[in-house]
Every structure is written in C-alpha cells, then in structure tokens.
N, C-alpha and C. Protein backbone atom coordinates (compact mmCIF):
# COMPACT_ATOMS: atom_id res chain seq x y z
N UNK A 1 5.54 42.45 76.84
CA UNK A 1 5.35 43.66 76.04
C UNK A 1 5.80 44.89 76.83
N UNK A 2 6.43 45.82 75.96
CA UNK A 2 6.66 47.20 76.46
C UNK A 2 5.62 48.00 76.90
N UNK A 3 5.30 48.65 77.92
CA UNK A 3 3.81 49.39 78.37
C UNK A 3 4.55 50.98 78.93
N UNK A 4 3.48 51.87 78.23
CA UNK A 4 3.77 52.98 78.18
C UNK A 4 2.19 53.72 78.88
N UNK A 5 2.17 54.44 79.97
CA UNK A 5 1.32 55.09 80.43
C UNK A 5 0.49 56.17 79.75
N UNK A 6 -0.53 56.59 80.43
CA UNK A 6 -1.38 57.23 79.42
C UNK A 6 -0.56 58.77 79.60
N UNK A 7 0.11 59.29 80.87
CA UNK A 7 1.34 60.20 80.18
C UNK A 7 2.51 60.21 79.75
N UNK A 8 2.83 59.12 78.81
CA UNK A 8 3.88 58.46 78.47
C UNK A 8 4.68 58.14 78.61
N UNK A 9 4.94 58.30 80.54
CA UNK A 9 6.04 57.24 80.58
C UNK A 9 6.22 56.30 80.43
N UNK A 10 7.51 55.21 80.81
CA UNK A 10 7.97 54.29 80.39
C UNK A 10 7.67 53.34 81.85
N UNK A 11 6.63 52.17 81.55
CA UNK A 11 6.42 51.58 82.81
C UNK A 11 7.36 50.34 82.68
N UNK A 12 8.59 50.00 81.66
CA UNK A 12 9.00 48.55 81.58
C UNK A 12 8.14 47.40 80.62
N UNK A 13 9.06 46.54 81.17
CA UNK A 13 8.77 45.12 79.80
C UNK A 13 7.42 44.46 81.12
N UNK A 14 6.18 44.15 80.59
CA UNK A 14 5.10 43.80 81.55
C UNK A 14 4.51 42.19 80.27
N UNK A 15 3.56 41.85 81.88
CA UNK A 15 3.12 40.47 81.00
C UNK A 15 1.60 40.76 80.60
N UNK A 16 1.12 40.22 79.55
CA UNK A 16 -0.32 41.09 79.14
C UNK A 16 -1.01 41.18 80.19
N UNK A 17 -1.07 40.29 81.23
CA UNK A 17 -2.40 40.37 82.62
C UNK A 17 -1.97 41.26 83.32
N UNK A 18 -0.30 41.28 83.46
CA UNK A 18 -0.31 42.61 84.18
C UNK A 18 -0.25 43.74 83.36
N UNK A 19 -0.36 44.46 82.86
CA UNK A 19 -0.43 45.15 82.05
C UNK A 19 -2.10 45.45 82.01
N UNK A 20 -3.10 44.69 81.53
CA UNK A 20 -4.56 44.56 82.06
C UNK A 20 -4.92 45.29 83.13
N UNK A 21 -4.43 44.41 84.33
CA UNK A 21 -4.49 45.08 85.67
C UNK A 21 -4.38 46.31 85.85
N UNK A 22 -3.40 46.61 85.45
CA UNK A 22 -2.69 48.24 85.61
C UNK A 22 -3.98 48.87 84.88
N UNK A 23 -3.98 48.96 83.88
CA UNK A 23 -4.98 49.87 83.01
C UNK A 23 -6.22 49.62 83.86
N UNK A 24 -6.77 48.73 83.99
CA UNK A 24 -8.40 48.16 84.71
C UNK A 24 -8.43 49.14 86.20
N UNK A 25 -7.03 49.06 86.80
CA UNK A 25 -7.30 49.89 87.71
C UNK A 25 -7.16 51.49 87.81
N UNK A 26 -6.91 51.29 86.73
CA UNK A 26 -7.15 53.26 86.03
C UNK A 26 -8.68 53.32 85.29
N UNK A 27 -9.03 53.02 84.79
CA UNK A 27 -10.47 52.19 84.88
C UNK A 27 -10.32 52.99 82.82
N UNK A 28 -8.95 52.47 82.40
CA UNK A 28 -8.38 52.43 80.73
C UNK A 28 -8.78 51.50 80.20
N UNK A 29 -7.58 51.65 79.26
CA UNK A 29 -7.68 50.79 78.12
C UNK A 29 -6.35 50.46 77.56
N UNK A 30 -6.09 49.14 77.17
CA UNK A 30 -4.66 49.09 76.96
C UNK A 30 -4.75 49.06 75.34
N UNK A 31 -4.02 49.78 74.01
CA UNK A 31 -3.85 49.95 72.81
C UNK A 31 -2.29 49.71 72.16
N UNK A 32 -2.18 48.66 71.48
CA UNK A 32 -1.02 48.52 70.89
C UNK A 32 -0.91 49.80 69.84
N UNK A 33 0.49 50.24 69.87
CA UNK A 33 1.10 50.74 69.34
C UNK A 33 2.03 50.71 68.59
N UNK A 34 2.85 49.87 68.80
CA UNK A 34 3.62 49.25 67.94
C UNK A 34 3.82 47.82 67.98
N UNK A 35 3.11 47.28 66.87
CA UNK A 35 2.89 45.77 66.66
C UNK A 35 3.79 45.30 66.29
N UNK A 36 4.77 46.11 65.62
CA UNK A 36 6.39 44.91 64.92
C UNK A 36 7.58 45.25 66.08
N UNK A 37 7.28 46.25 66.68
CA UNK A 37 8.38 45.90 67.72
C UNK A 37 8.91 44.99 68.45
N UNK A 38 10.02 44.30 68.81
CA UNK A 38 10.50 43.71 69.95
C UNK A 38 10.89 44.20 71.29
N UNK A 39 9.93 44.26 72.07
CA UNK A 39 8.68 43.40 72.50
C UNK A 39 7.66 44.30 71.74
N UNK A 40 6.19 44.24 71.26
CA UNK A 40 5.25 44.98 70.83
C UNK A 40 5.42 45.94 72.30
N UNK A 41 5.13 47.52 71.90
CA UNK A 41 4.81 47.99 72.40
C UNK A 41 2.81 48.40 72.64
N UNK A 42 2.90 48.95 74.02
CA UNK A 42 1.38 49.25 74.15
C UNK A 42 1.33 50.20 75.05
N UNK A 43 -0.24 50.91 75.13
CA UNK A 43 -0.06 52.14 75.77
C UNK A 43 -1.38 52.10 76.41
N UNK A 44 -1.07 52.29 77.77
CA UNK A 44 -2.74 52.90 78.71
C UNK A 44 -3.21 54.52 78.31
N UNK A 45 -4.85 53.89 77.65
CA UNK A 45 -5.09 55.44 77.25
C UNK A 45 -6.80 55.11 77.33
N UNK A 46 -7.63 56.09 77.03
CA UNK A 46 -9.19 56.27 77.20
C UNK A 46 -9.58 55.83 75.41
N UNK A 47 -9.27 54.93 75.36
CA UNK A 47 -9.50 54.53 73.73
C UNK A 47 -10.60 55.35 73.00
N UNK A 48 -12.30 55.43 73.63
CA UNK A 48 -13.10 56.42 73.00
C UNK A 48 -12.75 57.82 72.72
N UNK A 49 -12.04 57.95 74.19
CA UNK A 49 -11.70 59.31 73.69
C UNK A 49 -10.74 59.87 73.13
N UNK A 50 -9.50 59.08 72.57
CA UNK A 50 -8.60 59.13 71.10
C UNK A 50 -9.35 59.20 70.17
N UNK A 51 -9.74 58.21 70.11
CA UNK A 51 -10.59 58.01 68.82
C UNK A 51 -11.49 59.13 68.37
N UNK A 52 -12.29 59.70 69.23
CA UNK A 52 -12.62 60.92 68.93
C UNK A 52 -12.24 62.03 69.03
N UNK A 53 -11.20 62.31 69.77
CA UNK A 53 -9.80 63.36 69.17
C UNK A 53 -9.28 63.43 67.94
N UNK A 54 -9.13 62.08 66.94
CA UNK A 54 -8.90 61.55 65.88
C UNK A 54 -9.36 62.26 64.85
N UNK A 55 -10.99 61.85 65.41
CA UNK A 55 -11.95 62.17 64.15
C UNK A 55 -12.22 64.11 63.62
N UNK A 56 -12.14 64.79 65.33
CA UNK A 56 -11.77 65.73 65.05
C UNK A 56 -11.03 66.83 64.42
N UNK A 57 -9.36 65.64 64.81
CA UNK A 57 -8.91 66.63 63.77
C UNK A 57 -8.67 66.09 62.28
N UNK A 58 -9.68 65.25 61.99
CA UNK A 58 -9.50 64.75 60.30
C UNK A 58 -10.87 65.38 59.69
N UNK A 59 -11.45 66.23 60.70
CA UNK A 59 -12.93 66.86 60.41
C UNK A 59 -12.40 68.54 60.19
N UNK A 60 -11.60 68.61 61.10
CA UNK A 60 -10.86 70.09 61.16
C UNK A 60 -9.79 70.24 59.70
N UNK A 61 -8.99 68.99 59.19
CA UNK A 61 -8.17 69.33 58.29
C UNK A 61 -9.03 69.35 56.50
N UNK A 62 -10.22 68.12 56.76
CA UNK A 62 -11.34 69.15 55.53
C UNK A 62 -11.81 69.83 55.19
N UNK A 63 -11.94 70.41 56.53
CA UNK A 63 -12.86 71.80 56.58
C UNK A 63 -11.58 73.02 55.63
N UNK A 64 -10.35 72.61 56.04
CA UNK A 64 -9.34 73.63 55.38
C UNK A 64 -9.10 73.38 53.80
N UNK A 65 -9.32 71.99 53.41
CA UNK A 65 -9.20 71.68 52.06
C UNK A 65 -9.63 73.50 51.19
N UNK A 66 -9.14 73.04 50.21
CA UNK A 66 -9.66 73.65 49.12
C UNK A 66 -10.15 72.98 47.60
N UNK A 67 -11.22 72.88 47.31
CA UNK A 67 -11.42 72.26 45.84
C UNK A 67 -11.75 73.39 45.12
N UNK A 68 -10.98 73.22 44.25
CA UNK A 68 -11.14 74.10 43.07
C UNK A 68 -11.31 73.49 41.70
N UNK A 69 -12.57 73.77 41.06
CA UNK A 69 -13.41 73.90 40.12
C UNK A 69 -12.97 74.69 38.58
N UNK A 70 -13.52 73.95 37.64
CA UNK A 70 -13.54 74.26 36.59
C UNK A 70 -14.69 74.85 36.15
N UNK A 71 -15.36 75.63 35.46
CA UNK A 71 -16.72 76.23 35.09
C UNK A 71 -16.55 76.25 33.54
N UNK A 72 -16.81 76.31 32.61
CA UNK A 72 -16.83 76.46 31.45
C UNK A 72 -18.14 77.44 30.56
N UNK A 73 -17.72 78.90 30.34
CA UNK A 73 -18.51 79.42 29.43
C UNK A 73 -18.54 79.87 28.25
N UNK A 74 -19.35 79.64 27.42
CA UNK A 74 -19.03 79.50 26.09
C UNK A 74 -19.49 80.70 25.43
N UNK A 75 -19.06 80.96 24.19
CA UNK A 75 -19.07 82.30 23.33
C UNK A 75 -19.18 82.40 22.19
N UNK A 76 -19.64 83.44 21.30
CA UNK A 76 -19.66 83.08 19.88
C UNK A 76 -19.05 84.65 19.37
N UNK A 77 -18.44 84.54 18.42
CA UNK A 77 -16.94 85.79 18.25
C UNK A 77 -18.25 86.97 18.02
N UNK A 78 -19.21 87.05 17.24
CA UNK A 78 -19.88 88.20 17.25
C UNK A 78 -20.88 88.56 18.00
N UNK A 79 -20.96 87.74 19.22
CA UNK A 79 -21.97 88.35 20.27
C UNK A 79 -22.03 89.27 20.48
N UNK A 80 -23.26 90.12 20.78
CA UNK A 80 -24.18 90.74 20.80
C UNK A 80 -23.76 91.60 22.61
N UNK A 81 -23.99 93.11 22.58
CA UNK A 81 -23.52 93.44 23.45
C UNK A 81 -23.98 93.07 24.87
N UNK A 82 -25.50 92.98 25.17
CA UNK A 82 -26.76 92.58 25.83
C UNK A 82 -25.77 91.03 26.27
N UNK A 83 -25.61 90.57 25.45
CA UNK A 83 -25.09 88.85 25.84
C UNK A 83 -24.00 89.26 26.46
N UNK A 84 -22.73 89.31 25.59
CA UNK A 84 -21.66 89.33 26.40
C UNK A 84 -21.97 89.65 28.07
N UNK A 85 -22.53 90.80 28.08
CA UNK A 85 -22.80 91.48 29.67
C UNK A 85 -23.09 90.21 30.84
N UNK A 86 -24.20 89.55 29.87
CA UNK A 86 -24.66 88.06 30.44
C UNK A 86 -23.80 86.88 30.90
N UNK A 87 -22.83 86.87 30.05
CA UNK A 87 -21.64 85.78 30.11
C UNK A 87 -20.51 86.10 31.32
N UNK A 88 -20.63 87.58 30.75
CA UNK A 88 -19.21 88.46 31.61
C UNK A 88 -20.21 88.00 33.32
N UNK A 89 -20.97 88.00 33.51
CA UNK A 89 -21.87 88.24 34.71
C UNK A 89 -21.49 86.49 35.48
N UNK A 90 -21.55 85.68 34.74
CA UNK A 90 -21.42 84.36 35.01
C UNK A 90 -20.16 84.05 35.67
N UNK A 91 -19.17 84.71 34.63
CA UNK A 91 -18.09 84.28 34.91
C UNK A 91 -17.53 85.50 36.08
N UNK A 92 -17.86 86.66 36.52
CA UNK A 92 -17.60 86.91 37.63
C UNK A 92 -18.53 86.37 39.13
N UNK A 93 -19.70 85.89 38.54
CA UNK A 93 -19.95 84.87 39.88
C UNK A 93 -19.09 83.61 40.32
N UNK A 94 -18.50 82.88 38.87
CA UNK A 94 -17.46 81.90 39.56
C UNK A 94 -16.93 82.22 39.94
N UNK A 95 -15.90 83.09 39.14
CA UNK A 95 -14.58 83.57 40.71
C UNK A 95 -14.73 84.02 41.41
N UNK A 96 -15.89 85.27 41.77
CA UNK A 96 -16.52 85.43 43.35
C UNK A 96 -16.23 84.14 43.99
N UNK A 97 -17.01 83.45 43.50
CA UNK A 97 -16.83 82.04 43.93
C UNK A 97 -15.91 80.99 44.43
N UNK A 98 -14.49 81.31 43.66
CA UNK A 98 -13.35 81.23 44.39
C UNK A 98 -13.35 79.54 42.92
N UNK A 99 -13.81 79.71 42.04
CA UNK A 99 -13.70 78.89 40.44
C UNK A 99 -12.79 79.43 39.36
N UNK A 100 -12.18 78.14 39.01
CA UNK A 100 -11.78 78.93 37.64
C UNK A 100 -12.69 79.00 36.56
N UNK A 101 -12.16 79.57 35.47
CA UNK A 101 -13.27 79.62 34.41
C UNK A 101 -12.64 78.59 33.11
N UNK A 102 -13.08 78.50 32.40
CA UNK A 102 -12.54 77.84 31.09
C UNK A 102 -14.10 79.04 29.81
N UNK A 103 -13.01 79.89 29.44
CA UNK A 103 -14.25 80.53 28.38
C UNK A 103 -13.75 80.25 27.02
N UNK A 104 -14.86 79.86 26.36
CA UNK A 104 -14.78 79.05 24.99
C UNK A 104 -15.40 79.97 24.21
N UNK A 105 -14.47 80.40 23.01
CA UNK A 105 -15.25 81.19 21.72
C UNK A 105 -15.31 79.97 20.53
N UNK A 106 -16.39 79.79 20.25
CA UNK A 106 -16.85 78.71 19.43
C UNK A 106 -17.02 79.27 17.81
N UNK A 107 -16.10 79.00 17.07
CA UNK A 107 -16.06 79.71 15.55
C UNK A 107 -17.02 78.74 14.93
N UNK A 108 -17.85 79.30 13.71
CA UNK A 108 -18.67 78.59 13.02
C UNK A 108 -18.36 78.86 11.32
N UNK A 109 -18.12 78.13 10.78
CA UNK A 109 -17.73 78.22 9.05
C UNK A 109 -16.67 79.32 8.90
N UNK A 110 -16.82 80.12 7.93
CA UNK A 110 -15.65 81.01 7.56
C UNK A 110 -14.87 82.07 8.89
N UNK A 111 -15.71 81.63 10.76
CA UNK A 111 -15.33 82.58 10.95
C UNK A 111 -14.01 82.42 11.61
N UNK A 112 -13.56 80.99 11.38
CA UNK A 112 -11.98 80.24 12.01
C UNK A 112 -11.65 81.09 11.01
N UNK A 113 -11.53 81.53 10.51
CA UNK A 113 -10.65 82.30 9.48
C UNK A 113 -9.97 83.61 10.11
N UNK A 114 -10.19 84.02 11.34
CA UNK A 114 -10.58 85.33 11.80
C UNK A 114 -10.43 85.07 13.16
N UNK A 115 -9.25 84.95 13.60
CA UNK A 115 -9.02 84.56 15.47
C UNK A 115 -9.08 85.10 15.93
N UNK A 116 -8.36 86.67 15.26
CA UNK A 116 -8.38 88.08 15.85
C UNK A 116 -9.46 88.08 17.00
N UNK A 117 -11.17 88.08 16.34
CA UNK A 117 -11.64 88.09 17.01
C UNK A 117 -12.39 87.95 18.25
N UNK A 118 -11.82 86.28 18.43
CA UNK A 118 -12.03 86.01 19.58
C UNK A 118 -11.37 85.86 20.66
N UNK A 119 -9.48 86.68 20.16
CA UNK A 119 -8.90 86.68 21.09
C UNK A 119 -9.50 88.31 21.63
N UNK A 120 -10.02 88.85 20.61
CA UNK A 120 -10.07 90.16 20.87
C UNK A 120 -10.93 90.18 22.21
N UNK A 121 -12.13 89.18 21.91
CA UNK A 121 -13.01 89.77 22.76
C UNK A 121 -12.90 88.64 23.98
N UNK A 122 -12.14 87.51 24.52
CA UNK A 122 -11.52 87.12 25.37
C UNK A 122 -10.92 87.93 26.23
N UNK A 123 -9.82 88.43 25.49
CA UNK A 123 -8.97 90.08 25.99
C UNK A 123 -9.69 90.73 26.80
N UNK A 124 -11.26 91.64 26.06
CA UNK A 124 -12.00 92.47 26.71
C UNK A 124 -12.59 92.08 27.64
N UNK A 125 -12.91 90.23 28.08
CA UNK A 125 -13.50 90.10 29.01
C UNK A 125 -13.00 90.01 30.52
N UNK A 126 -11.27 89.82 30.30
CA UNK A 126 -10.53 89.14 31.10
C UNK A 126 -10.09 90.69 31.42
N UNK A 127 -10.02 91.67 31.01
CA UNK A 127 -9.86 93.28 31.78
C UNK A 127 -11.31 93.31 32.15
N UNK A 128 -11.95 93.27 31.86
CA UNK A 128 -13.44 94.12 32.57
C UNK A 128 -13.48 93.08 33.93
N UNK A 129 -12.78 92.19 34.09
CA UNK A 129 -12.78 91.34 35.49
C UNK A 129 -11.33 91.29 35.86
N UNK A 130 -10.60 92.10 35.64
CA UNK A 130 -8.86 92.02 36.18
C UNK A 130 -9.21 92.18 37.55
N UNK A 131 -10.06 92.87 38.29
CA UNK A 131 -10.02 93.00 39.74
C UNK A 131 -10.25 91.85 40.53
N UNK A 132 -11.17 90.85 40.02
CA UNK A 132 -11.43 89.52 40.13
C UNK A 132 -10.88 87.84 39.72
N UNK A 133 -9.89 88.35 38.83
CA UNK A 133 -9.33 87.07 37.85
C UNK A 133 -8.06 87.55 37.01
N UNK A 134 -7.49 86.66 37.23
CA UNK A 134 -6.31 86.83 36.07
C UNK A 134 -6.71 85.59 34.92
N UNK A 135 -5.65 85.98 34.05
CA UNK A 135 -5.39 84.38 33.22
C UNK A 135 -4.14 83.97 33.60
N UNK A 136 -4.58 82.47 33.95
CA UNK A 136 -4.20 81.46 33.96
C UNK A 136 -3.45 80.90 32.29
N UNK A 137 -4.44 80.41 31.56
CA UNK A 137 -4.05 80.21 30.41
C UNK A 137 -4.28 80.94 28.99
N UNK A 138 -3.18 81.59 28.36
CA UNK A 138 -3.65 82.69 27.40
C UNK A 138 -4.32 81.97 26.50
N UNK A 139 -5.61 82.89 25.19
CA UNK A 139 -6.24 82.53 24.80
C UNK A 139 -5.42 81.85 23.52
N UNK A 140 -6.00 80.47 22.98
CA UNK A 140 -5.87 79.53 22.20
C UNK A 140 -6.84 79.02 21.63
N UNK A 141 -5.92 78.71 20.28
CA UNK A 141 -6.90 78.33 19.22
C UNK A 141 -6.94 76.75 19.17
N UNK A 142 -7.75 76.48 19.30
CA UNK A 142 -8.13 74.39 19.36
C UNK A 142 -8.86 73.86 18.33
N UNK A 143 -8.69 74.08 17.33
CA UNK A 143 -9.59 73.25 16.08
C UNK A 143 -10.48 74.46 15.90
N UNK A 144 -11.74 74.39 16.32
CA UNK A 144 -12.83 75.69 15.77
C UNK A 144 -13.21 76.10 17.10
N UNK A 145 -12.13 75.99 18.53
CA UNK A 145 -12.73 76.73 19.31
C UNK A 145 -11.21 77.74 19.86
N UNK A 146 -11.30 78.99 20.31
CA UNK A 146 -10.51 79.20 20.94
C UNK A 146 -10.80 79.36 22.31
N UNK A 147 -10.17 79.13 23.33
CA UNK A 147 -9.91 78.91 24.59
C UNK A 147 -8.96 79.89 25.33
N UNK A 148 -9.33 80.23 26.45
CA UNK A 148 -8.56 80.86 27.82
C UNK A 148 -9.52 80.54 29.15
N UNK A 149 -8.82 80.07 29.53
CA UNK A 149 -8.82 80.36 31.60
C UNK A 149 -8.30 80.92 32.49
N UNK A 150 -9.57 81.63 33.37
CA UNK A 150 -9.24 82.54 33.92
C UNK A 150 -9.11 82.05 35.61
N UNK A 151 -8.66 82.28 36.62
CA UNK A 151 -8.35 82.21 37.85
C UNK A 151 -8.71 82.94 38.82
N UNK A 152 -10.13 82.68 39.74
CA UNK A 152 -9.88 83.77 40.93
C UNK A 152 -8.51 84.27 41.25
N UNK A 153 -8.70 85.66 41.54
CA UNK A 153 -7.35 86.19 42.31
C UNK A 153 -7.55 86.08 44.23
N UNK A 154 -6.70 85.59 44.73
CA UNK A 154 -7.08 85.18 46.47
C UNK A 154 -7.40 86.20 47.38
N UNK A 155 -7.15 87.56 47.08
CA UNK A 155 -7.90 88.65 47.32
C UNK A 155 -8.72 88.99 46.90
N UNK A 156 -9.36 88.53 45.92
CA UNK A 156 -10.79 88.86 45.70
C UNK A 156 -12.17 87.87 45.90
N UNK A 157 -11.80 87.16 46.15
CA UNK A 157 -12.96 86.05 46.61
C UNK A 157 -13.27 85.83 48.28
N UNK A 158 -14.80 86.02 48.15
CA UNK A 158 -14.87 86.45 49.90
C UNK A 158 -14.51 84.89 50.44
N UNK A 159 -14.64 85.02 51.33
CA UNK A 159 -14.03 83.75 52.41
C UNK A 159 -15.76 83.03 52.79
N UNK A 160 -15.86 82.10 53.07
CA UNK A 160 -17.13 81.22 53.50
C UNK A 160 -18.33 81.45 52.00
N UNK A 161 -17.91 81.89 50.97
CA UNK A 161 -19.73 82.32 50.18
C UNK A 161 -19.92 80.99 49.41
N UNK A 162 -21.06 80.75 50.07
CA UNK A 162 -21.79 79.90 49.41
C UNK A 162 -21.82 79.46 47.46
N UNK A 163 -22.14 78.19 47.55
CA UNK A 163 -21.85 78.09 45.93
C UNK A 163 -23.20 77.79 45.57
N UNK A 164 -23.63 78.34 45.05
CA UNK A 164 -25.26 77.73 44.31
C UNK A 164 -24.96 76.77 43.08
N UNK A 165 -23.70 76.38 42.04
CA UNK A 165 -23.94 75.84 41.35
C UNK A 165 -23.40 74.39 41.18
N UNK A 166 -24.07 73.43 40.52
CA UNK A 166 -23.46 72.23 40.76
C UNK A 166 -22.05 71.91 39.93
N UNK A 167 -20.63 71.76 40.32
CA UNK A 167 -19.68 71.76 40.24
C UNK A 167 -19.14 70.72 39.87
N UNK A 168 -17.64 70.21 39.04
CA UNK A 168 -17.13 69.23 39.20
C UNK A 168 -15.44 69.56 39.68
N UNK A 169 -15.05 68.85 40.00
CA UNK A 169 -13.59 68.74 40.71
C UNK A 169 -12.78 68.41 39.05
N UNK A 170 -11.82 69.39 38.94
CA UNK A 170 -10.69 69.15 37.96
C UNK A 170 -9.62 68.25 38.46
N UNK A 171 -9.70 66.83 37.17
CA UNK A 171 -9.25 65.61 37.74
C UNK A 171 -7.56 66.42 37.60
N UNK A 172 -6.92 65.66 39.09
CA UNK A 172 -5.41 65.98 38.60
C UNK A 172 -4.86 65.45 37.82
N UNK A 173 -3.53 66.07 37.36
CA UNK A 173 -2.72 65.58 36.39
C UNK A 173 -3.26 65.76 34.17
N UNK A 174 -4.62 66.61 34.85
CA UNK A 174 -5.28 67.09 33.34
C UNK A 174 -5.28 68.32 33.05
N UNK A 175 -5.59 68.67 31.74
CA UNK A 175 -4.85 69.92 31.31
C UNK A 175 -6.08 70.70 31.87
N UNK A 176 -5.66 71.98 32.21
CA UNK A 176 -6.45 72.94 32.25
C UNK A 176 -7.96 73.12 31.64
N UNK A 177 -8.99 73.07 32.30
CA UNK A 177 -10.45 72.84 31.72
C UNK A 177 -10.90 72.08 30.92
N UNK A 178 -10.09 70.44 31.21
CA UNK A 178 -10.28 69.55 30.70
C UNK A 178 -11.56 68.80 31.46
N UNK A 179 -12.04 69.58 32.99
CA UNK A 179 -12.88 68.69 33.69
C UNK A 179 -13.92 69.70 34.37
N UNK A 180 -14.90 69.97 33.39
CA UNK A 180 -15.49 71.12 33.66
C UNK A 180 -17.31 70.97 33.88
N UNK A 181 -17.70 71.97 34.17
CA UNK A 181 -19.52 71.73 34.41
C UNK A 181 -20.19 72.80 33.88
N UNK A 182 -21.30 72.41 33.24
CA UNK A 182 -20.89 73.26 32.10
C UNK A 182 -22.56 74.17 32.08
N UNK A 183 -22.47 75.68 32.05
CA UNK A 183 -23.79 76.02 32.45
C UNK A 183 -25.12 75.82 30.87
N UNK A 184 -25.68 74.66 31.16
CA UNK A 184 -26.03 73.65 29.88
C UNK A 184 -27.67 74.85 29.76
N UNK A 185 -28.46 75.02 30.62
CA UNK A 185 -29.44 75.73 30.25
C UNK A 185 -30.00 76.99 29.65
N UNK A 186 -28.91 77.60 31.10
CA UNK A 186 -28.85 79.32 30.36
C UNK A 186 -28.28 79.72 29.33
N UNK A 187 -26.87 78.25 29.60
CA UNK A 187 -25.77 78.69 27.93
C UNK A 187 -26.61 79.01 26.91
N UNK A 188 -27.47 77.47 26.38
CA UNK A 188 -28.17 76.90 25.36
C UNK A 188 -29.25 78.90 25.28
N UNK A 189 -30.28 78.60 25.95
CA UNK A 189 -30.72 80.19 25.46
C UNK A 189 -29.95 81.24 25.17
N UNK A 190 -28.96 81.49 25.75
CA UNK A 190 -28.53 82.78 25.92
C UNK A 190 -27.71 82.73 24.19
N UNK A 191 -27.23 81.68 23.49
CA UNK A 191 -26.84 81.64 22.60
C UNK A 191 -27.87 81.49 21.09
N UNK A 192 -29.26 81.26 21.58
CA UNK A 192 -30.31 81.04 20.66
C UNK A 192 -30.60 82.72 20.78
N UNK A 193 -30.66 83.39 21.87
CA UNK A 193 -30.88 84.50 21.74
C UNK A 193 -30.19 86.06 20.80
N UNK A 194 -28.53 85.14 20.83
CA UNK A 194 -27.77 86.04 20.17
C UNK A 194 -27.58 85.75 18.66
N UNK A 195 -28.04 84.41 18.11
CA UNK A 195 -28.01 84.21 16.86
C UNK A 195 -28.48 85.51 15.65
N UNK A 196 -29.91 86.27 16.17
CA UNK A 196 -30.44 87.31 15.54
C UNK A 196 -29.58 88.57 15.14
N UNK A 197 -28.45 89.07 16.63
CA UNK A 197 -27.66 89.97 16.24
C UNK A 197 -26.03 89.26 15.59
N UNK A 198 -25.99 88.14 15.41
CA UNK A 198 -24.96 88.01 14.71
C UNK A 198 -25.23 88.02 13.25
N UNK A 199 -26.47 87.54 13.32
CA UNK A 199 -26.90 87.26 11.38
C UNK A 199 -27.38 89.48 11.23
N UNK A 200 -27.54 90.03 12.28
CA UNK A 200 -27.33 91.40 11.73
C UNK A 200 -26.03 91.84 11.16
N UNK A 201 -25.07 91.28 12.16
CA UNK A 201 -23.58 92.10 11.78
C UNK A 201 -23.08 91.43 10.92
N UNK A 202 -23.64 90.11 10.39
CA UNK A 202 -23.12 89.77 9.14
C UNK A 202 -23.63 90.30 7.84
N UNK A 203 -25.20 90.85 7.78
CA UNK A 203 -25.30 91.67 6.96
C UNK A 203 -25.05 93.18 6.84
C-alpha cells in the first residue's frame, strides 16, 4: 500500500506491518484513504482527532443553514378595523422573524363576486409592512379564496431572534404556501370576533 504521512508527504509503496510500525511509533493511526486505488492508499493521522475536526465543521455549516418557513394568515374581505390591526401584527412578527407569509382572504357566498376587495385590502396590508416584506406572489384568486405571499426583506429581519412559534419547513419543489402552519387558535377567535362587524357593514 501507498502511505502518506500525517503531513502529507509521500513515504512510498510500504507493507501493512510496516506501515503499522511507522504510525505505532508516532504513537497514530493508520486510515485508508483511498480504497480503489492501485495500491490502496493510506495515511498516518490522530484518527479521534479528524473525526472531531469533522464533526465540527458539519456543526459549523448548520449553524449557517437557513430554513425558511411558510406561516399562513387568514382573512375575511370585510374585516373589521380592530382585526385587521391584529392580523397585520402577526404577520409582521413572521417576517421579523425572517418567515414568509401566505395571507388568505376567504370569500363567503355572494362575496366571490367582488375580488376587488380582497385584493384591495391584501394591497393595504402588504404597504403598511413594505419596510418589512415585499410580495413574493401577487394576490390571486383560487376558487373562494384569494391569496398573496409576502417575503421578509434581508434587511429587515434582525439576525439571531428567536422564534416562539411552531413552524413547518416548505417542502421543495411546491408551490408557494403550499406547506404552511397555520395560527389555528388565535385565527379561529380572532375571526368569531369579527363576524359581528361584518354582519354590520352588510346591513
């Protein structure tokens, strides 16, 4: 076998015992390196302590990852001013957060009739957070919901802040806020709460 020192020179073609020897009296470790070569190559090195050089930097290159999140908040075209404020509030904690958003205006009976409005007020939400978010995807109409997602902007999201909410990872290769987590408690009230001023502005 080919044997290569632990500062990589080239020690020649060696026989495994000698090769042993050599390392034993460096008080090493001998590690193949290349197993399909002719002759296999191998290398004198401190095996624990590769190995945990290793782990380091595969601990150092997660730490840089980035996962980015889908959030999903939902809307109803005549909400109530008090609410909106509530929603708008959510969705600038995700992108603080360094999340996208997926915000859903949910039409009910005659009011698919009438998109205007929930692009309208999509529109108004996605300026009152331009300092924080762009869109990503302009607002769309999907059966009885219309849809837009919005995008932290990379200057506006602090660096290290903590996430308080439980998240899911947007599977790749899926459409935009197809893989989302969805705020199920506060939504649910906050939308029982606004039912009263929509049945006002309908009368």
């Amino acid at each position: 076998m080919r044997l290569i020192s632990e500062s990589g020179e080239q020690l020649g073609i060696k026989h495994i015992r000698e090769a042993m020897e050599i390392a034993e009296r460096q008080d090493l470790d001998i590690v193949e390196v290349a197993a399909n070569s002719d002759p296999p190559v191998v290398r004198i090195m401190d095996y624990g302590k590769d190995k945990y050089r290793k782990e380091q930097v595969r601990k150092a290159a997660r730490k840089k990852q980035v996962n980015i999140n889908v959030r999903e908040i939902k809307l109803r075209p005549k909400i109530g001013d008090h609410d909106f404020n509530t929603k708008r509030g959510h969705v600038e904690r995700f992108l603080r957060g360094g999340d996208k958003v997926k915000v859903t205006i949910m039409f009910r009976g005659r009011e698919v009739q009438h998109p205007e409005l929930g692009e309208k007020l999509l529109v108004r939400l996605a300026g009152d957070l331009d300092e924080l978010g762009r869109i990503e995807s302009q607002p769309n109409l999907d059966g009885r919901n219309m849809v837009m997602v919005m995008a932290p902007k990379k200057d506006a999201v602090p660096k290290g802040e903590a996430k308080s909410e439980v998240s899911i990872t947007e599977a790749p290769g899926s459409e935009a806020g197809s893989a989302v987590s969805s705020v199920v408690g506060s939504e649910a009230r906050d939308e029982t709460r606004s039912e009263p001023q929509e049945s006002a502005a309908r009368s």
